[in-house]
Protein backbone atom coordinates (compact mmCIF):
# COMPACT_ATOMS: atom_id res chain seq x y z
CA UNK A 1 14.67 134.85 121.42
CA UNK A 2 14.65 137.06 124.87
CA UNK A 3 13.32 140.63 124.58
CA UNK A 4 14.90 143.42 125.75
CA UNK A 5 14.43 144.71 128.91
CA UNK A 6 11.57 147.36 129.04
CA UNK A 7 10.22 145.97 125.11
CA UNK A 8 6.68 146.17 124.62
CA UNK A 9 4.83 143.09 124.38
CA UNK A 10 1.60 144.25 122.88
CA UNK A 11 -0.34 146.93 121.93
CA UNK A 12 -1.26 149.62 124.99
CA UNK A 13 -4.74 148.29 126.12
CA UNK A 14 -7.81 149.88 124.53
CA UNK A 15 -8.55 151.63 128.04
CA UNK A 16 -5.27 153.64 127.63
CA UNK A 17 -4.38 156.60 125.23
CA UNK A 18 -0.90 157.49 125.32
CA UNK A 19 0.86 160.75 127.18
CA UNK A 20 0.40 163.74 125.37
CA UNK A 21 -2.50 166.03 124.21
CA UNK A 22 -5.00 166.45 126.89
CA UNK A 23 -7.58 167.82 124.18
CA UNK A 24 -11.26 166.45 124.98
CA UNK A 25 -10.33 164.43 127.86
CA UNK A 26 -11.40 165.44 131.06
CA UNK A 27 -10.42 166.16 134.27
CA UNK A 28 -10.37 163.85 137.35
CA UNK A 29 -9.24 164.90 141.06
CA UNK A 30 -8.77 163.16 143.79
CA UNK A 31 -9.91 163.85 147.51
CA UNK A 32 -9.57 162.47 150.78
CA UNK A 33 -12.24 162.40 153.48
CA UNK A 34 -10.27 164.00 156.37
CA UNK A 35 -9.48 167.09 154.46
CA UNK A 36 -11.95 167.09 151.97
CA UNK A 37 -13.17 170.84 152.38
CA UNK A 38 -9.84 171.99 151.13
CA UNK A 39 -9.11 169.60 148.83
CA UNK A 40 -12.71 170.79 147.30
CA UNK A 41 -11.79 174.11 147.04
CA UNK A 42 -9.37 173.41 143.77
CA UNK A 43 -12.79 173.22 141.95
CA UNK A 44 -14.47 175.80 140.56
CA UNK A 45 -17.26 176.80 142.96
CA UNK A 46 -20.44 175.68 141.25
CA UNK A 47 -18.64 172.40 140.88
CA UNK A 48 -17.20 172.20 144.70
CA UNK A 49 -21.41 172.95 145.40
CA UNK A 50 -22.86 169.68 143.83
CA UNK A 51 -20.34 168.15 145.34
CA UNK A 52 -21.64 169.32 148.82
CA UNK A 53 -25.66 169.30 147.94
CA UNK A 54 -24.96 165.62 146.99
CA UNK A 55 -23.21 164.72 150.46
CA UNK A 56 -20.74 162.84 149.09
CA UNK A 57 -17.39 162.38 151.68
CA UNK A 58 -15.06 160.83 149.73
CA UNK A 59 -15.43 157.14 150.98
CA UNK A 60 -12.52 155.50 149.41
CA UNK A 61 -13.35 154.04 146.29
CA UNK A 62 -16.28 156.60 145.47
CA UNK A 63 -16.95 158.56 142.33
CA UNK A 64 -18.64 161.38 141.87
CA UNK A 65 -19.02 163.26 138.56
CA UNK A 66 -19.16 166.55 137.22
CA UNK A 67 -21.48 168.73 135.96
CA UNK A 68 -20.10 171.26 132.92
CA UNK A 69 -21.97 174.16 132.01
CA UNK A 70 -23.84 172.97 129.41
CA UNK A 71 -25.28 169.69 131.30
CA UNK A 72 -22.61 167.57 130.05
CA UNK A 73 -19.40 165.89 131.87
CA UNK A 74 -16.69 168.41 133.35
CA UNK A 75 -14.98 165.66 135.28
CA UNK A 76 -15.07 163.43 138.95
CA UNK A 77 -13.59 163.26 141.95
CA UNK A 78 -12.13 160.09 143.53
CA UNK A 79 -12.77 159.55 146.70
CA UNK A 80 -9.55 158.31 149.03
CA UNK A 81 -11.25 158.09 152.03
CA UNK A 82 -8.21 157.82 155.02
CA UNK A 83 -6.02 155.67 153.13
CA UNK A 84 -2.90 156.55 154.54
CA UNK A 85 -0.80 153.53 152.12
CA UNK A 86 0.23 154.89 149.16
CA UNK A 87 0.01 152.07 147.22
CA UNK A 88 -3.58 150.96 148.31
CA UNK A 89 -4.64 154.61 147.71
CA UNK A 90 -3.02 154.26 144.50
CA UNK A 91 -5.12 150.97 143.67
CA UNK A 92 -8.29 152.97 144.16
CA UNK A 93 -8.11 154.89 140.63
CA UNK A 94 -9.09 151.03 139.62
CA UNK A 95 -12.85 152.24 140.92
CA UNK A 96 -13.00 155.04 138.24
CA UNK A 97 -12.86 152.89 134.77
CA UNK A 98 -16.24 151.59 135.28
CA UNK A 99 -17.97 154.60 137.52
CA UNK A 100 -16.78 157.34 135.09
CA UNK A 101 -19.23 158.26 131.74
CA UNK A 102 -17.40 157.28 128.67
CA UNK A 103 -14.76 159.44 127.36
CA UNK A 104 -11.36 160.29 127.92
CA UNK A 105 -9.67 161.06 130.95
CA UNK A 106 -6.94 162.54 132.95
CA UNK A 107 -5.45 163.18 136.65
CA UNK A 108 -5.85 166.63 136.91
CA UNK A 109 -2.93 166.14 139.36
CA UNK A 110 -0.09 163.45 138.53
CA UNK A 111 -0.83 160.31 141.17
CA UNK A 112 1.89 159.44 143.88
CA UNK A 113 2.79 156.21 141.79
CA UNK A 114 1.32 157.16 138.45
CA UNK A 115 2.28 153.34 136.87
CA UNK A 116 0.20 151.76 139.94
CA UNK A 117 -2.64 154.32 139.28
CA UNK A 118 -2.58 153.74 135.49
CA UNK A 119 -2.07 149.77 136.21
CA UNK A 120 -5.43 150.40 138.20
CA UNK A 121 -7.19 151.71 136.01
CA UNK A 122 -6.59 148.54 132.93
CA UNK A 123 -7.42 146.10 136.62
CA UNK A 124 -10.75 147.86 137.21
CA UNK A 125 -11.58 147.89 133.51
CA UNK A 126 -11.18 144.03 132.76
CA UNK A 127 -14.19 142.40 131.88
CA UNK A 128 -14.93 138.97 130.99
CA UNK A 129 -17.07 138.97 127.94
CA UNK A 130 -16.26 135.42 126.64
CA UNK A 131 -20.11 134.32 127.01
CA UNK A 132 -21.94 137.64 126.43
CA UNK A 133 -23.74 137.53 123.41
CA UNK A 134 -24.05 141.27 123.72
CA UNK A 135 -21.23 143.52 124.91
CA UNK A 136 -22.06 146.92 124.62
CA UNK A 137 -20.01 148.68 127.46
CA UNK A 138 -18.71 152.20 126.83
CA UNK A 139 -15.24 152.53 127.02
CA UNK A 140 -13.38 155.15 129.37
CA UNK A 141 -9.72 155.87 128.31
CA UNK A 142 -7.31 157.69 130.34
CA UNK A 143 -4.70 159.49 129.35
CA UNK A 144 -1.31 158.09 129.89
CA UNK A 145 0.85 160.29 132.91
CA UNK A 146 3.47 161.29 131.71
CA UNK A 147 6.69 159.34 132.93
CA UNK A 148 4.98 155.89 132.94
CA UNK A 149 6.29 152.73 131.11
CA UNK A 150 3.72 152.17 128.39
CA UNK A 151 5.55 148.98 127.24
CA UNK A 152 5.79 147.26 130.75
CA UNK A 153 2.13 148.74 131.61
CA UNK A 154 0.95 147.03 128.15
CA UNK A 155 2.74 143.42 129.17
CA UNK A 156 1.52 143.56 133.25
CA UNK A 157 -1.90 144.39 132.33
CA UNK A 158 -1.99 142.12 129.44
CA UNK A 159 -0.48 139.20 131.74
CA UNK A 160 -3.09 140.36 134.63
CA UNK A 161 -5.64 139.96 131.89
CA UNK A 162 -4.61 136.44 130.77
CA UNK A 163 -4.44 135.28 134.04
CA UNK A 164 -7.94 136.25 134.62
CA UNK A 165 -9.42 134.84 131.51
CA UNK A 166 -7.84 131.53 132.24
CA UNK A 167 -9.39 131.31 135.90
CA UNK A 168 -12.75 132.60 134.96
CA UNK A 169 -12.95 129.96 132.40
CA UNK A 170 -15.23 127.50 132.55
CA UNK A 171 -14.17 123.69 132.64
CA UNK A 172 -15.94 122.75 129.88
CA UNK A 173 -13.81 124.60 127.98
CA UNK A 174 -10.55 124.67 130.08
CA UNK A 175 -9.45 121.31 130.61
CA UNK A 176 -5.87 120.46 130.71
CA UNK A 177 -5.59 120.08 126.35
CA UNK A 178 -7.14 123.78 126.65
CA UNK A 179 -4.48 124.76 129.21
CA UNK A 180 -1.42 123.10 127.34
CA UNK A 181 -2.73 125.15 124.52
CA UNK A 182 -2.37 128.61 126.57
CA UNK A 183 0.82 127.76 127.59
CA UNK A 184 1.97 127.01 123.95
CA UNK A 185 0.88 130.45 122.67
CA UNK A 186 2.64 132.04 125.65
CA UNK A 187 6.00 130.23 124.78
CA UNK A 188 5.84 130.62 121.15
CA UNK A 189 5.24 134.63 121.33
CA UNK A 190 8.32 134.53 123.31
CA UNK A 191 10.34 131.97 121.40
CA UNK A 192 10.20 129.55 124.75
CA UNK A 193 10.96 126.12 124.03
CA UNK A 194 7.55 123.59 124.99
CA UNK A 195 7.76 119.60 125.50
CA UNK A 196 4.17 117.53 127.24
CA UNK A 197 3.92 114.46 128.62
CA UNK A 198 0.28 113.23 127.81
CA UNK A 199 -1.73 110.36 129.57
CA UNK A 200 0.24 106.81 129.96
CA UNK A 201 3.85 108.71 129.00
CA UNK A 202 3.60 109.81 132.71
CA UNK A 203 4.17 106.65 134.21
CA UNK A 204 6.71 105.99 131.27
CA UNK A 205 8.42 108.84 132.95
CA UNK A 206 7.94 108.79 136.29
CA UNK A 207 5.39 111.07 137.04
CA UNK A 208 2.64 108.70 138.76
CA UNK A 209 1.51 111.05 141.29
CA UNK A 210 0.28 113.16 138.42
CA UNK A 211 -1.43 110.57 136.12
CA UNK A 212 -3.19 108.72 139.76
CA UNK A 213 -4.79 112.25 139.81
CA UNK A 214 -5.63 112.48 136.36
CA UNK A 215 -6.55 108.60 135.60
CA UNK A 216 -10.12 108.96 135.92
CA UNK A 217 -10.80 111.59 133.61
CA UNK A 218 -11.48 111.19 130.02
CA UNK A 219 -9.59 114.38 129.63
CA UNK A 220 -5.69 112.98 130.15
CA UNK A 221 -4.04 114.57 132.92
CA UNK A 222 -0.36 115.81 131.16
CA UNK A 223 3.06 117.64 132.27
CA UNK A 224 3.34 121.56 130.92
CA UNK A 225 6.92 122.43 130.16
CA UNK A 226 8.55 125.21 129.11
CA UNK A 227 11.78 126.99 129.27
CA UNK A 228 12.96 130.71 128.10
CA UNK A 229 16.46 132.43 128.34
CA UNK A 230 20.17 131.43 128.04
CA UNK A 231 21.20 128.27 129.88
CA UNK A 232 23.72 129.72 131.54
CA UNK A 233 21.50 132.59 133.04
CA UNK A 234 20.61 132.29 136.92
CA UNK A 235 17.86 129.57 136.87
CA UNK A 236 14.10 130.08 138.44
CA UNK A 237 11.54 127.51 138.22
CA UNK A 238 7.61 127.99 138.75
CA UNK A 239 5.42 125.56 139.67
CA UNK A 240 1.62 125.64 139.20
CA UNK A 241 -1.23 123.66 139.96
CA UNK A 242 -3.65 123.23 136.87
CA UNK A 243 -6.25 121.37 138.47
CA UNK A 244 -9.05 122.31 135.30
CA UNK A 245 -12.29 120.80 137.58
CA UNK A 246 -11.79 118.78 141.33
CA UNK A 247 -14.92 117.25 142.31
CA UNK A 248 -13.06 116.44 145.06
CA UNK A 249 -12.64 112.14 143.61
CA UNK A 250 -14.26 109.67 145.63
CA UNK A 251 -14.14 111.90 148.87
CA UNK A 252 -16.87 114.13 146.93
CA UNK A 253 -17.54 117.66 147.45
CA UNK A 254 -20.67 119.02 147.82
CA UNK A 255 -22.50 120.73 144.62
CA UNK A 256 -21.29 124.24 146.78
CA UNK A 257 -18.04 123.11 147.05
CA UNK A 258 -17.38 122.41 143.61
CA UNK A 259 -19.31 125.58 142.30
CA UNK A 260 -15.89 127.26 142.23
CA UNK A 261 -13.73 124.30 141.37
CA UNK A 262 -12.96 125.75 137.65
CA UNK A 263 -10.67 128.45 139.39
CA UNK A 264 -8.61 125.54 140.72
CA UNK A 265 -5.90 125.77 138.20
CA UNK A 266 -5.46 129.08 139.70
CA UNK A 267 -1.94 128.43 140.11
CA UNK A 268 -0.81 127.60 136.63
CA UNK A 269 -3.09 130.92 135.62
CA UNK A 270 -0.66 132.60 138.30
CA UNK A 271 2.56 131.13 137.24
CA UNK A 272 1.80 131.57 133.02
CA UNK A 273 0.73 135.80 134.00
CA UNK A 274 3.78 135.51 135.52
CA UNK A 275 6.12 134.00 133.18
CA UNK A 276 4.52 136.04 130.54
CA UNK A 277 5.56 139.13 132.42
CA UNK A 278 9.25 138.18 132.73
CA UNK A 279 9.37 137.59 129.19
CA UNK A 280 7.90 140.50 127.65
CA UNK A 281 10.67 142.24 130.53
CA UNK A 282 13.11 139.95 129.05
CA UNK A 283 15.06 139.42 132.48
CA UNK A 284 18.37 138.45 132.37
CA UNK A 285 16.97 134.83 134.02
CA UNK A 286 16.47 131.08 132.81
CA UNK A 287 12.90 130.51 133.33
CA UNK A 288 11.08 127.14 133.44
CA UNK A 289 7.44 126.20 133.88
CA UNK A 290 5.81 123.05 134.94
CA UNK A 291 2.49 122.50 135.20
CA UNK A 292 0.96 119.57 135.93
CA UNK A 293 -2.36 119.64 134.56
CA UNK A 294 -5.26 117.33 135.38
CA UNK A 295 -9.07 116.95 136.28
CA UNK A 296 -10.05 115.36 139.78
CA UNK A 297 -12.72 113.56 138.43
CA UNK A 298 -14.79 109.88 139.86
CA UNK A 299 -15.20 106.77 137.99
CA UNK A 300 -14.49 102.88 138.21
CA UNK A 301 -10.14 103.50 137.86
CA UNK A 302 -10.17 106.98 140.21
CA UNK A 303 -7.77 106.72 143.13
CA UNK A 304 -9.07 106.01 146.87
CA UNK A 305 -8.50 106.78 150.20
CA UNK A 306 -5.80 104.21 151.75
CA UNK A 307 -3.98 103.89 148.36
CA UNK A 308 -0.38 104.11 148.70
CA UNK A 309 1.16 105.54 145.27
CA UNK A 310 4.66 106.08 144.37
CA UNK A 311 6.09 109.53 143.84
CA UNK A 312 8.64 110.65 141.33
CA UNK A 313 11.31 110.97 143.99
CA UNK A 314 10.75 107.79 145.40
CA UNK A 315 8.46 108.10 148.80
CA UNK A 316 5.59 106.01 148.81
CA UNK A 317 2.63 108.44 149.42
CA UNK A 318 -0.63 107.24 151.64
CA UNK A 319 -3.79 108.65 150.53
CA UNK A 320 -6.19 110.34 153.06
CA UNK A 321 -8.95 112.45 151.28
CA UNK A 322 -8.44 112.65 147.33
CA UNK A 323 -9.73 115.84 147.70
CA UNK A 324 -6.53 117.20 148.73
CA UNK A 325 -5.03 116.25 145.26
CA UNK A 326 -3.25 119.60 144.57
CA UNK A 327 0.34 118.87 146.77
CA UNK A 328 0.04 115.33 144.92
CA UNK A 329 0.48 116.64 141.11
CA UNK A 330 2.69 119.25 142.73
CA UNK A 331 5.30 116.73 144.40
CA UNK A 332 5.74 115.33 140.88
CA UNK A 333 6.29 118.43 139.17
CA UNK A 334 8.76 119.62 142.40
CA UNK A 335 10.56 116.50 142.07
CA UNK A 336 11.27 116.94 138.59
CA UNK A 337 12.17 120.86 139.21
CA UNK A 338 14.02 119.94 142.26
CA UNK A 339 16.90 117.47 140.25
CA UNK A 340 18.39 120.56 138.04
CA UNK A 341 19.17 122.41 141.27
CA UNK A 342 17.54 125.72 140.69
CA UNK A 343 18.43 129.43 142.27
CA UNK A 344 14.45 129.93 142.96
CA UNK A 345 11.77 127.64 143.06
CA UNK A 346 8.08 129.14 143.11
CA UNK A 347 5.23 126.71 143.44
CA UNK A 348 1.91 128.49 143.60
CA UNK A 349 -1.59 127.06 143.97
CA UNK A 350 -5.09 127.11 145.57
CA UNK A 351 -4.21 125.05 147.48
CA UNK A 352 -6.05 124.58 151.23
CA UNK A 353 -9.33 126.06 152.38
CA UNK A 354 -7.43 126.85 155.67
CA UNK A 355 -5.21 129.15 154.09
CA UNK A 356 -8.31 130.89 153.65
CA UNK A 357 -9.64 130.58 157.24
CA UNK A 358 -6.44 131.91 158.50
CA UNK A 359 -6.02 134.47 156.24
CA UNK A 360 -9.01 135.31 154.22
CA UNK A 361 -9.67 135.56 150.45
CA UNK A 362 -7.02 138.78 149.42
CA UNK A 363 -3.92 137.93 151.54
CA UNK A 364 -2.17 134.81 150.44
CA UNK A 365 0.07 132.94 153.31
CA UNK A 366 3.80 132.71 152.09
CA UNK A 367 6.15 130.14 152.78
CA UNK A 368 9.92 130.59 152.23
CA UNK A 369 13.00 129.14 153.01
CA UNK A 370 15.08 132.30 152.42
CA UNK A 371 14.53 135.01 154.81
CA UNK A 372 16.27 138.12 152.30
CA UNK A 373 14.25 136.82 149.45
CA UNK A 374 10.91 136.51 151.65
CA UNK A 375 11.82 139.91 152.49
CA UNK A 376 12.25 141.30 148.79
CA UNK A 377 8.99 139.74 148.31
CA UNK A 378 6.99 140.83 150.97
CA UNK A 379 8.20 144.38 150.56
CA UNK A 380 7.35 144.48 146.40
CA UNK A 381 4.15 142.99 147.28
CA UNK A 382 3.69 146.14 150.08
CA UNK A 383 4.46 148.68 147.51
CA UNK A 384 2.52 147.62 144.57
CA UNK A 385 -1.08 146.10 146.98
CA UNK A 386 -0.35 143.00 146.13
CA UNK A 387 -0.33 141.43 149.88
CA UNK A 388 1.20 138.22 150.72
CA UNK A 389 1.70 137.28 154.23
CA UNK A 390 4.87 135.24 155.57
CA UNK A 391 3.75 132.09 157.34
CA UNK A 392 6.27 129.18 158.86
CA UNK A 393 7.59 126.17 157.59
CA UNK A 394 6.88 125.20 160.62
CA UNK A 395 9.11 121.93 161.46
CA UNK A 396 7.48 120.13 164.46
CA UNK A 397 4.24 120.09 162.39
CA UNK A 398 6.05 117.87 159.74
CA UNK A 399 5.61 115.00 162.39
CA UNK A 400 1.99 114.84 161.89
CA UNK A 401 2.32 113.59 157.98
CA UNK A 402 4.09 110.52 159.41
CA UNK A 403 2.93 107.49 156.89
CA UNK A 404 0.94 104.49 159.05
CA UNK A 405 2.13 102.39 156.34
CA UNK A 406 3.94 104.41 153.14
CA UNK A 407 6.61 106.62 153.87
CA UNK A 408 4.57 110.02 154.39
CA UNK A 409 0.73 111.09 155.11
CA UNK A 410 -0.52 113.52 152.19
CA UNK A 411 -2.45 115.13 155.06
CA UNK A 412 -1.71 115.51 158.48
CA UNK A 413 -3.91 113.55 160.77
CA UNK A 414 -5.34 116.58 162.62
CA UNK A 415 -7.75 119.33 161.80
CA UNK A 416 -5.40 122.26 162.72
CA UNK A 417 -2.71 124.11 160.62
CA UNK A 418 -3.54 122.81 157.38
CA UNK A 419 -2.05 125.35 154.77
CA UNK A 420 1.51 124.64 157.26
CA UNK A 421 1.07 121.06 156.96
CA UNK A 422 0.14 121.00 153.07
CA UNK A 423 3.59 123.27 152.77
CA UNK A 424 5.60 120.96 154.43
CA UNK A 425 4.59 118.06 152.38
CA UNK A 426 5.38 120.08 149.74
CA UNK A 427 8.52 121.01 151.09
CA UNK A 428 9.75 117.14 151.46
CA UNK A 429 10.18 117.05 147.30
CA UNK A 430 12.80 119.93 147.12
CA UNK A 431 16.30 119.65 148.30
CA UNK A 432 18.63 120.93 146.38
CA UNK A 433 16.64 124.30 145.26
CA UNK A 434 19.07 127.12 146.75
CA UNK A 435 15.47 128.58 147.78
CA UNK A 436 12.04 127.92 147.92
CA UNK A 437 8.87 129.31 148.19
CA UNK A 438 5.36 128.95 148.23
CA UNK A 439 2.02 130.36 147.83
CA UNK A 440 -1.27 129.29 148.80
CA UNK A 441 -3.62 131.48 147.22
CA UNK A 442 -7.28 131.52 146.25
CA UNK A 443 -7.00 133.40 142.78
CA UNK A 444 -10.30 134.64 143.01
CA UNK A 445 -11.95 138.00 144.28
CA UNK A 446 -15.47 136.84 146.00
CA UNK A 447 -16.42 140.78 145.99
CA UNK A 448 -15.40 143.48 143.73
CA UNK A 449 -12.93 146.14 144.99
CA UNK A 450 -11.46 149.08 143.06
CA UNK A 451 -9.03 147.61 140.56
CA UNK A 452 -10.18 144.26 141.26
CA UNK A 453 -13.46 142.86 139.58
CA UNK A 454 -15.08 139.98 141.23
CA UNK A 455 -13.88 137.01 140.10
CA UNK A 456 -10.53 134.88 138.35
CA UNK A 457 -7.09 136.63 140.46
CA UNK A 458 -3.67 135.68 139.54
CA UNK A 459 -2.11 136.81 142.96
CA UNK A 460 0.74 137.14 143.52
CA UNK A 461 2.13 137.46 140.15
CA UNK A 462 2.95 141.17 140.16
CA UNK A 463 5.23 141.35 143.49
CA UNK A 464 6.71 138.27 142.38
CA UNK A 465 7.58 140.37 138.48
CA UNK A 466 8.45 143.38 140.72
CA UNK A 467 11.46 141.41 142.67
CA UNK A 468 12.05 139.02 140.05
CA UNK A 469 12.65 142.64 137.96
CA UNK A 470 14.90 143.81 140.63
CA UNK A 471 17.31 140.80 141.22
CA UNK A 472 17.10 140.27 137.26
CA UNK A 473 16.51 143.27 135.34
């Protein structure tokens, strides 16, 4: 069954207490470096002069705390330094759940965009504990402003946090059986409906692009299915790659390219935060997920460079590098998303390293083929800091996947514009989508930032909720 819109999903995280009583808790200002003599002067003087003896300037991002009277914790300052966007400024309260003492806390003064503050706060306090055989953090709560949505708070931090835990992971024990069983406790919480095709079925069903990936593991590569909402609602499909572990096949990686490789299901991370998300919101949608779900692994049966495989919509496919087997279990699960027709399609992997070249780790390149949803999107990702940048489908570049022998190249025959090129092969399995788009991201924070631990990302996910929310709510 579809929850309401606005029902709580879970329980408000432990780092939260809810609006009310500010009894016990404590203080915490903000303060910006360009005027941060006045905005000291709302503390009380003995406070505003530790502030100045320890020459702190309110970098942004910076903490400092509070003496009280009797040598214990009046409160902190956050330091803003020149931010002048008000939604990265409002990301920065993510630096204060792990600088901060343990206790409770509150803004002294109520945030621009208290939910994005709050939201902050639950992103800066994740931690994955999953191999810690002692965990004895102290726990900072903050108290709740008043006005924000504790129930959609509670299901985007709890889908942030899921998303996370299945990218940090480890592929020992995330392989594909692993990920189908995330995706089955996300679908039956929300009453989604689940079907996988294991192993040999995907030839049996036309899905050989996925199982030439997969074939060489003794983990079977599978299909992830799942649908949610009335069939008659406006349909959107996501698409993510659950690569569990690419050792790059027969064109090996080397040991420090596959030191990361566990965060190459990324995608499917991405799209089940998401989908978990637009559940708990219970948007007026039909929502279905596909992931295709596989190891890139090397033995006697693996795939090679100059095979020409068969796809599910019926172009042969020549094989460059196996290394670039992401877009190959994509097309598959495209194809298949691409025959119902759907109002959206999302596909969203790691998918290139020159997506990251171009662009860097924290701003994923966008491709869309619908200029009013790509600008929905780009401006819910500029109000909540979660950047995505609009790149080209760019159509002369399609030339350079020309097949020698099968019908299309899985990579273009030329070192530049690869995250274009790997789009437009992707873009050659949907045709009948009213729109598509796609993201390239890296889901994975190389060095901490306020709100955002280093470590598994699901990017993306919460401007994609926040216009999905707005066409849908």
């Amino acid at each position: 069954m579809s929850k309401k819109p606005g029902q709580m999903s879970q329980a408000l995280p432990a780092c939260f207490r809810g609006a009310g009583s500010r009894t016990k808790s404590k203080p915490v200002w903000t303060a910006s470096a360009s005027s941060l003599k006045n905005d000291l002067k709302r503390l009380p003087q003995a406070q505003r002069a530790w502030v100045e003896a320890n020459g702190w300037e309110a970098d942004a991002g910076s903490v400092i705390v509070l003496p009280g009277k009797q040598g214990g914790v009046a409160g902190a300052v956050l330091g803003l330094g020149n931010e002048q966007d008000p939604a990265r400024a409002a990301m920065l309260a993510g630096a204060l759940a792990k600088a901060l003492p343990k206790g409770n806390y509150h803004f002294q003064k109520a945030p621009r965009d208290p939910e994005l503050s709050a939201l902050a706060w639950a992103m800066g306090a994740y931690r994955f504990t999953r191999y810690k055989t002692k965990d004895n953090a102290d726990l900072r709560r903050l108290i709740l402003p008043k006005g924000v949505d504790a129930g959609r708070l509670a299901s985007i931090a709890g889908a942030v946090t899921l998303g996370r835990d299945l990218i940090n992971t480890p592929a020992n024990d995330l392989g594909p059986a692993e990920l189908e069983q995330a995706a089955r406790k996300l679908a039956r919480t929300h009453g989604a409906k689940i079907k996988v095709t294991t192993g040999g079925a995907l030839l049996k069903r036309n899905f050989p692009l996925i199982h030439a990936v997969g074939r060489a593991s003794d983990r079977a590569p599978r299909l992830i299915d799942f649908t949610w909402g009335s069939a008659r609602a406006p349909k959107l499909t996501l698409v993510g790659k659950g690569i569990t572990y690419d050792t790059g096949g027969l064109s090996l990686k080397p040991t420090s390219g596959m030191v990361l490789m566990k965060k190459d299901m990324g995608g499917a991370a991405t799209v089940l935060a998401l989908a978990s998300m637009i559940m708990a919101a219970g948007l007026k949608l039909r929502l279905r997920v596909l992931i295709p779900a596989a190891d890139n692994n090397v033995s006697a049966n693996a795939y090679r460079p100059g095979d020409i495989l068969p796809s599910r919509n019926g172009m042969s496919v020549e094989i460059g590098n196996t290394d670039a087997e992401g877009r190959l279990v994509l097309a598959d699960a495209l194809a298949l998303a691409d025959e119902e027709k759907p109002g959206i399609l999302v596909s969203i992997a790691t998918l290139t390293g020159a997506a990251r070249v171009a662009l860097g780790a924290d701003l994923p390149p966008l491709y869309v083929t619908d200029d009013g949803f790509a600008k929905s999107l780009l401006d819910s990702a500029a109000k909540i800091d979660d950047p995505l940048w609009r790149m080209p489908f760019w159509q002369p570049y399609d030339a350079d996947l020309k097949g020698k022998v099968g019908d299309v190249s899985h990579i273009s025959g030329t070192r530049f514009a690869g995250s274009v090129t790997a789009a437009l092969f992707l873009k050659r399995f949907v045709s009948q989508a009213a729109c598509y788009a796609h993201l390239d991201i890296y889901g994975w924070v190389p060095h901490a930032k306020p709100g955002r631990p280093k470590g598994g990302e699901p990017q993306g996910a919460r401007a994609l909720f926040k216009t999905f929310h707005a066409m849908f709510g």
